[in-house]
Protein backbone atom coordinates (compact mmCIF):
# COMPACT_ATOMS: atom_id res chain seq x y z
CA UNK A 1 75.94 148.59 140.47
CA UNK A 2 72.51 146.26 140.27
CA UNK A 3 72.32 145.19 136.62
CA UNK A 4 68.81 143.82 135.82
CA UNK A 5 68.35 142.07 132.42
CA UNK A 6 65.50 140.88 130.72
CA UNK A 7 65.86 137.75 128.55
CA UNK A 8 63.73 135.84 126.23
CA UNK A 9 64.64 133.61 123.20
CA UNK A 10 61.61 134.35 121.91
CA UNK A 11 60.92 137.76 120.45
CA UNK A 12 57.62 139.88 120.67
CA UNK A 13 57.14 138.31 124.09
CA UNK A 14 57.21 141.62 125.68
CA UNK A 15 61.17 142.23 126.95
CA UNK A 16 61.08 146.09 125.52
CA UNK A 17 57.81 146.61 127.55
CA UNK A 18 59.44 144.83 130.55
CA UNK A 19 62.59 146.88 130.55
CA UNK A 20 61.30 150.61 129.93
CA UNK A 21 59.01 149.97 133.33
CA UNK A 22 61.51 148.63 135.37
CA UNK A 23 63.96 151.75 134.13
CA UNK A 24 60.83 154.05 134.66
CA UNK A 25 60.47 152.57 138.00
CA UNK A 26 63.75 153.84 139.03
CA UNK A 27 63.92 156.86 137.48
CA UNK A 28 60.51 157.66 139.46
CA UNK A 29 62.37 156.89 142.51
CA UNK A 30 64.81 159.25 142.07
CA UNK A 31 67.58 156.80 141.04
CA UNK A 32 69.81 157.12 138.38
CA UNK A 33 68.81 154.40 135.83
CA UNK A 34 71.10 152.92 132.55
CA UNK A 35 69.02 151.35 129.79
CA UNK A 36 71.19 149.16 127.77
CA UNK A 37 70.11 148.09 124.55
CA UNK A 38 71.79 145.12 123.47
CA UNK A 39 68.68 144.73 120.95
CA UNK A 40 70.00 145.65 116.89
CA UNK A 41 66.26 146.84 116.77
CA UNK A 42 66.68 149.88 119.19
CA UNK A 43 63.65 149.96 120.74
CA UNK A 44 64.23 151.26 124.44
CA UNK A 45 66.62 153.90 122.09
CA UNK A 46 63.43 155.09 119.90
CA UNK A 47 61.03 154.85 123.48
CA UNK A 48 63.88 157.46 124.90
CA UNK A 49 63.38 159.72 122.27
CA UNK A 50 59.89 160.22 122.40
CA UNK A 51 60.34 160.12 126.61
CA UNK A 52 62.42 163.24 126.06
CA UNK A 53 59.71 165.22 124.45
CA UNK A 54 57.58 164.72 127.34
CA UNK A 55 57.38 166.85 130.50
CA UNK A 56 57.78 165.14 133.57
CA UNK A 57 58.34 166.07 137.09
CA UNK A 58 62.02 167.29 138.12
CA UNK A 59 61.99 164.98 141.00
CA UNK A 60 62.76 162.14 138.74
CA UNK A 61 65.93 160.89 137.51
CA UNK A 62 67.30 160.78 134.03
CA UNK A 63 67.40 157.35 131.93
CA UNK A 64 70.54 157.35 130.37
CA UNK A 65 70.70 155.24 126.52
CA UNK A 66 73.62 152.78 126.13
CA UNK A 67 73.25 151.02 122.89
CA UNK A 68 75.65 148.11 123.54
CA UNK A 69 77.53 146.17 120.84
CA UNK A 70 81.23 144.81 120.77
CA UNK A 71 82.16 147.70 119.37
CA UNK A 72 80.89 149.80 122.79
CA UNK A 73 84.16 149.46 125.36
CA UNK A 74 82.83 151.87 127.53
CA UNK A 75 81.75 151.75 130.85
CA UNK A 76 78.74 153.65 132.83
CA UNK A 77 78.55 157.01 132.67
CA UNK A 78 80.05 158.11 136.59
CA UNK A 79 76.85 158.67 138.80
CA UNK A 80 74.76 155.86 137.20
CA UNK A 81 73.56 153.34 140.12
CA UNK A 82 71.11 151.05 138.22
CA UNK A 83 71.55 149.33 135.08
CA UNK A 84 68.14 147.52 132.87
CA UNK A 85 69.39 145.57 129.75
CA UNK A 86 66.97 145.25 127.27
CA UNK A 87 68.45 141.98 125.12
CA UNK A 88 67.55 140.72 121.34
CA UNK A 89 65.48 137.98 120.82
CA UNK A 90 67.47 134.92 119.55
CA UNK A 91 70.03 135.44 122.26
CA UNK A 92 72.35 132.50 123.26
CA UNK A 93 75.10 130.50 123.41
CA UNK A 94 78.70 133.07 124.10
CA UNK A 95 76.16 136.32 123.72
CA UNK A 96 73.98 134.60 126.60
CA UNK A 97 76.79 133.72 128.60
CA UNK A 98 78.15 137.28 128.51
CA UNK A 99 74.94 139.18 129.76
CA UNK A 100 74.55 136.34 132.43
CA UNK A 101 77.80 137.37 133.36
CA UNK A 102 77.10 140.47 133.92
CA UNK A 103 73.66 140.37 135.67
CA UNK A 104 72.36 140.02 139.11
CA UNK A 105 69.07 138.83 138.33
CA UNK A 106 67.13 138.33 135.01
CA UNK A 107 63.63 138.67 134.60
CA UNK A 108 62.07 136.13 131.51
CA UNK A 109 58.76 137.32 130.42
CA UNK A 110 56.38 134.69 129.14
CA UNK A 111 53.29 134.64 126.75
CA UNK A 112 51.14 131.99 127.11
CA UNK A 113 51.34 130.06 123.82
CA UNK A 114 52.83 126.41 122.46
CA UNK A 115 56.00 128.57 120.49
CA UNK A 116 56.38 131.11 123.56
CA UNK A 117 56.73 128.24 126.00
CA UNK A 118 59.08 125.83 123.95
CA UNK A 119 61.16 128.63 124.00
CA UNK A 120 61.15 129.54 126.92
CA UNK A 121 61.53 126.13 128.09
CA UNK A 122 64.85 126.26 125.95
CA UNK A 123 66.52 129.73 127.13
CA UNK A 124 65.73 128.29 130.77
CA UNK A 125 68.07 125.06 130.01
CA UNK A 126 70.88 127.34 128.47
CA UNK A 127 69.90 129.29 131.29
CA UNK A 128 70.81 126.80 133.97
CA UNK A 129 73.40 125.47 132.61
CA UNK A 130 75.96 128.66 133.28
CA UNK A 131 77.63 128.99 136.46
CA UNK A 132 76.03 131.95 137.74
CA UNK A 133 72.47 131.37 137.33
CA UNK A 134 72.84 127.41 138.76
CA UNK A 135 74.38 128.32 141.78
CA UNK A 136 72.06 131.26 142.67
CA UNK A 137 74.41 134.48 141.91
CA UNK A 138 72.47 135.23 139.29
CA UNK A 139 68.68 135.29 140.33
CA UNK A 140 65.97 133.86 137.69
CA UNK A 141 62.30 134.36 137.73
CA UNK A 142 59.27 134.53 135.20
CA UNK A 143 56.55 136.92 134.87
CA UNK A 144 53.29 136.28 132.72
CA UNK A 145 53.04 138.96 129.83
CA UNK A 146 49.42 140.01 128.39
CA UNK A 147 47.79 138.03 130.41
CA UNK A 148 43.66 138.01 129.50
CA UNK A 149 41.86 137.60 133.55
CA UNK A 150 39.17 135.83 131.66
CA UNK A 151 41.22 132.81 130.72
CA UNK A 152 43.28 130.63 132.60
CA UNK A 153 46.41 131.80 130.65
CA UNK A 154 48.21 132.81 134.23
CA UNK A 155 47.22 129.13 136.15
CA UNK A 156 49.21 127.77 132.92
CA UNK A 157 52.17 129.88 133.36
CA UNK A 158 52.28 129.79 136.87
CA UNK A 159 52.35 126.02 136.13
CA UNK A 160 54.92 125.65 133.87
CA UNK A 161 56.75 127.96 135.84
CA UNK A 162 56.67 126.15 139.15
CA UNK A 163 57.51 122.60 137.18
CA UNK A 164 60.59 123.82 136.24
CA UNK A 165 60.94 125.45 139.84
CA UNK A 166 60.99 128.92 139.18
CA UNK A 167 60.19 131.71 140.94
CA UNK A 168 56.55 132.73 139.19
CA UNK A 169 55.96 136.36 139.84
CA UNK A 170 52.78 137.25 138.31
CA UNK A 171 51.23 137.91 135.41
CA UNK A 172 50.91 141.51 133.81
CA UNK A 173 47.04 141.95 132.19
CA UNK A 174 46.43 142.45 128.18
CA UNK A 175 45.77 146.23 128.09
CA UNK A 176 46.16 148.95 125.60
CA UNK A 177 47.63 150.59 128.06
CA UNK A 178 51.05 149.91 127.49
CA UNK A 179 50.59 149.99 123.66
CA UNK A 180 49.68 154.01 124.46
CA UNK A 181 52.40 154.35 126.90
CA UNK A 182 55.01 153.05 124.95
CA UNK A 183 54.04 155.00 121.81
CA UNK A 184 54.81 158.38 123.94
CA UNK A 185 58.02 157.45 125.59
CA UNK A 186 55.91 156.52 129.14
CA UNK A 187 55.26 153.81 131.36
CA UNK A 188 52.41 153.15 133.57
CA UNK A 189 54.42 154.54 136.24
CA UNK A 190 54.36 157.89 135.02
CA UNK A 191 50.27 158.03 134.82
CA UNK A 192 48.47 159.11 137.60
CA UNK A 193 47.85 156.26 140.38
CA UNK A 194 44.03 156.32 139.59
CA UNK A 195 44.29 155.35 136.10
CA UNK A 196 46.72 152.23 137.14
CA UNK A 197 45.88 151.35 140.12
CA UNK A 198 44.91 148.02 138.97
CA UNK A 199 48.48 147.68 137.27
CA UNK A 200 50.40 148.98 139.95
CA UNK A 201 48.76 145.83 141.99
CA UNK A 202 50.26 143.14 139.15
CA UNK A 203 53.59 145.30 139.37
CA UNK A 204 53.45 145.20 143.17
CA UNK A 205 55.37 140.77 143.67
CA UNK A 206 57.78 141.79 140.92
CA UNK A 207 58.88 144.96 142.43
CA UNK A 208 59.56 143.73 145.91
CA UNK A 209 61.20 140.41 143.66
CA UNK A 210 63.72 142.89 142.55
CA UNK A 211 63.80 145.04 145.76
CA UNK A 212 66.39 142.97 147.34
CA UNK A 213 68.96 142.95 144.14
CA UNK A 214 68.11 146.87 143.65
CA UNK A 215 69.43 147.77 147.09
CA UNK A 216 71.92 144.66 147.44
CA UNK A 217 73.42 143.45 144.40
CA UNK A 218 75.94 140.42 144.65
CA UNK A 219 79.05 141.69 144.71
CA UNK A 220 81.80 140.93 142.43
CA UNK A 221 84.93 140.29 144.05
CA UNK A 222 88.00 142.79 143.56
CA UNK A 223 91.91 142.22 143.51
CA UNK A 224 92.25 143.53 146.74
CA UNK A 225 89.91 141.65 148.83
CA UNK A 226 91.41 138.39 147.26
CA UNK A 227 94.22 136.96 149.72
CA UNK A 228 97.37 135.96 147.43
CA UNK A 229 98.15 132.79 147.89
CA UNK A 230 102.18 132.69 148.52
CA UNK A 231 104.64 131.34 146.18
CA UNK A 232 106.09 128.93 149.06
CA UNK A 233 104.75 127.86 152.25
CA UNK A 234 105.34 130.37 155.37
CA UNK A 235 107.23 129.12 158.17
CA UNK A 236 105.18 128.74 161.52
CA UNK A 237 106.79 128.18 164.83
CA UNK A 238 106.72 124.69 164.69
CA UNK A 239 108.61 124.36 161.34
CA UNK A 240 112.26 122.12 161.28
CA UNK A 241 114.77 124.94 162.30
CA UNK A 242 117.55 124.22 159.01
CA UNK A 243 120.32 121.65 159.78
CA UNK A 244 123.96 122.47 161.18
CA UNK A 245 124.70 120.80 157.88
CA UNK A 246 122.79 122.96 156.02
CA UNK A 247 123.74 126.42 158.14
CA UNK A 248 127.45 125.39 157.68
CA UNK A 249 127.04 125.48 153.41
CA UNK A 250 126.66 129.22 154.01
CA UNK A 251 130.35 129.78 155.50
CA UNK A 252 133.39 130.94 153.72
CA UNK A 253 136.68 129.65 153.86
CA UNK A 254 138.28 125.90 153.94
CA UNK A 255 140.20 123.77 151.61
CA UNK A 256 139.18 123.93 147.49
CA UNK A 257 137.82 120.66 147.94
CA UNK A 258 135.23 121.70 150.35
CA UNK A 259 134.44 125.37 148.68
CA UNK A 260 133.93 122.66 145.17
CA UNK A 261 131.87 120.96 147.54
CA UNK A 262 129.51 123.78 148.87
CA UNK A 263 129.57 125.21 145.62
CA UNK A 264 127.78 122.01 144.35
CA UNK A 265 125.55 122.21 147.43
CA UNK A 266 124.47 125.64 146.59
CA UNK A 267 123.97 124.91 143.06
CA UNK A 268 122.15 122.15 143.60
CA UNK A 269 119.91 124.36 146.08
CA UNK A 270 119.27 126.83 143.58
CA UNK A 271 118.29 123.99 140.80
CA UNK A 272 115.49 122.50 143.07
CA UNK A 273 114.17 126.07 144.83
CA UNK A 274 110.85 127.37 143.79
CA UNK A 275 110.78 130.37 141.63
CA UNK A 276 109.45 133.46 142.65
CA UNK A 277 106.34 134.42 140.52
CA UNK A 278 106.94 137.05 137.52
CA UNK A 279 105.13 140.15 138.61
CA UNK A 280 103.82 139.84 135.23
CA UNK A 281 102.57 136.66 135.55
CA UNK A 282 98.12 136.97 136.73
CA UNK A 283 97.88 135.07 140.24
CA UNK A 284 95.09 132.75 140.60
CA UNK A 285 92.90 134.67 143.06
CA UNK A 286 89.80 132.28 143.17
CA UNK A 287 87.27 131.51 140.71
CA UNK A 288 85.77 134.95 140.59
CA UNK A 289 87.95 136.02 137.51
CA UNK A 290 87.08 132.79 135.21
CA UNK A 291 83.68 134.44 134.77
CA UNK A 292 85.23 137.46 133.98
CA UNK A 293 87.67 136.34 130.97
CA UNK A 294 85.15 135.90 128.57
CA UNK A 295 83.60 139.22 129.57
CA UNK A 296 83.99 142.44 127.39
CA UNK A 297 84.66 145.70 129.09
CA UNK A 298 80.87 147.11 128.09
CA UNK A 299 78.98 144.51 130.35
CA UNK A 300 81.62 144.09 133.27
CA UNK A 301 80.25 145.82 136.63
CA UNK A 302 81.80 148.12 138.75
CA UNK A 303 82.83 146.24 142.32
């Protein structure tokens, strides 16, 4: 199941606007859509609640609420294909590293201003420096949030964006628009294309950013496409065939002194033979599982 977060340090930089559009997106495509809110304020759960007074076309899917907390062990609802996380402002350090975990790509809007930037410039480090999002299983990009044409707010975004070598997919213009949208439980993508055309256009590079990780999300690796790695090595055809010496401890019969004598043999054997693994013991199936162990239940994806 693609999970899609949206992170920011910084809060009011636009993540609740962010993450109702991409869930909207989906929905309008006839896809069953998840929005998690792992925000204590709620919002995407308040923006559902006035969404389900509205009437919209049967064609489009539902948008399931998940308010996530540690207290939430359960999974996805069964049928559920996408998942949007809407995430608190603030978040780091273990709570970081568990939604990172859990994500294939996260989208980091970005206001242009001193405060928005340092921040942003400090998620990105904490960003990099987890497993997933360094070595490219996790995908990273930026997009420019209320974004005035007339200034040259998106050429300094785009900037800082490409100094840090991130992907820089647009900006997303400063319009009332979304303030109205919003305050009915809607998204741009549920006006008629006239009246957003120009929108749809800014929407367009993140879209097809996310296309890829909507239809082919990195997959997380299951117990049973792990090979077990055996508990001693497998004989081959050119392995030393066991000595007459060593055949000849297995016979019965002989004086005492040498059944004392193949008794110490066997003994001896037993002493220095690997142990079989406890099938209660977990086998080591690769590194997939490290990133799971600090994972809760509520954020871990479905193979």
């Amino acid at each position: 199941m693609p999970v899609v977060a949206v992170v920011n340090r910084k809060g009011g930089s636009g993540k609740s606007t962010l993450a109702t559009h991409l869930a909207a997106h989906c929905a309008n495509r006839g896809i069953p859509v998840m929005l998690g809110d792992v925000d204590r304020q709620q919002s995407t759960l308040t923006w559902l609640r006035l969404r389900s007074t509205q009437t919209l076309p049967r064609q489009r899917a539902p948008i399931t609420s998940w308010v996530v907390d540690a207290r939430n062990v359960l999974r996805p609802p069964t049928g559920i294909r996408h998942l949007i996380l809407d995430t608190p402002g603030g978040l780091k350090d273990s709570d970081l590293a568990r939604v990172v975990m859990a994500a294939d790509a996260i989208v980091m809007p970005l206001c242009d201003s001193v405060f928005d930037r340092d921040s942003a410039a400090q998620c990105h480090a904490e960003l990099m420096n987890l497993p997933r999002v360094a070595s490219g299983r996790c995908k990273l990009a930026v997009v420019g949030m209320r974004v005035d044409a007339r200034t040259k707010a998106g050429d300094v975004l785009r900037q800082w964006a490409d100094d840090r070598g991130l992907p820089f997919l647009g900006v997303l213009r400063d319009t009332q628009a979304y303030v109205r949208c919003i305050e009915h439980g809607l998204t741009l993508f549920d006006l008629p294309p006239s009246k957003a055309e120009a929108d749809m256009q800014q929407w367009a590079p993140i879209l097809d950013w996310l296309e890829p990780v909507f239809l082919n999300p990195a997959p997380v690796s299951s117990p049973e496409d792990m090979p077990l790695q055996p508990v001693r090595p497998i004989a081959t055809a050119d392995s030393p065939r066991p000595t007459a010496t060593a055949r000849a401890t297995t016979r019965h019969g002989g004086s005492a002194e040498e059944s004392a004598s193949r008794l110490a043999a066997h003994m001896d054997e037993l002493r220095h033979k690997p142990r079989l693994a406890s099938a209660a013991a977990p086998v080591r199936r690769g590194a997939w599982w490290q990133d799971l162990l600090s994972l809760p239940r509520f954020l871990q994806r479905n193979p």
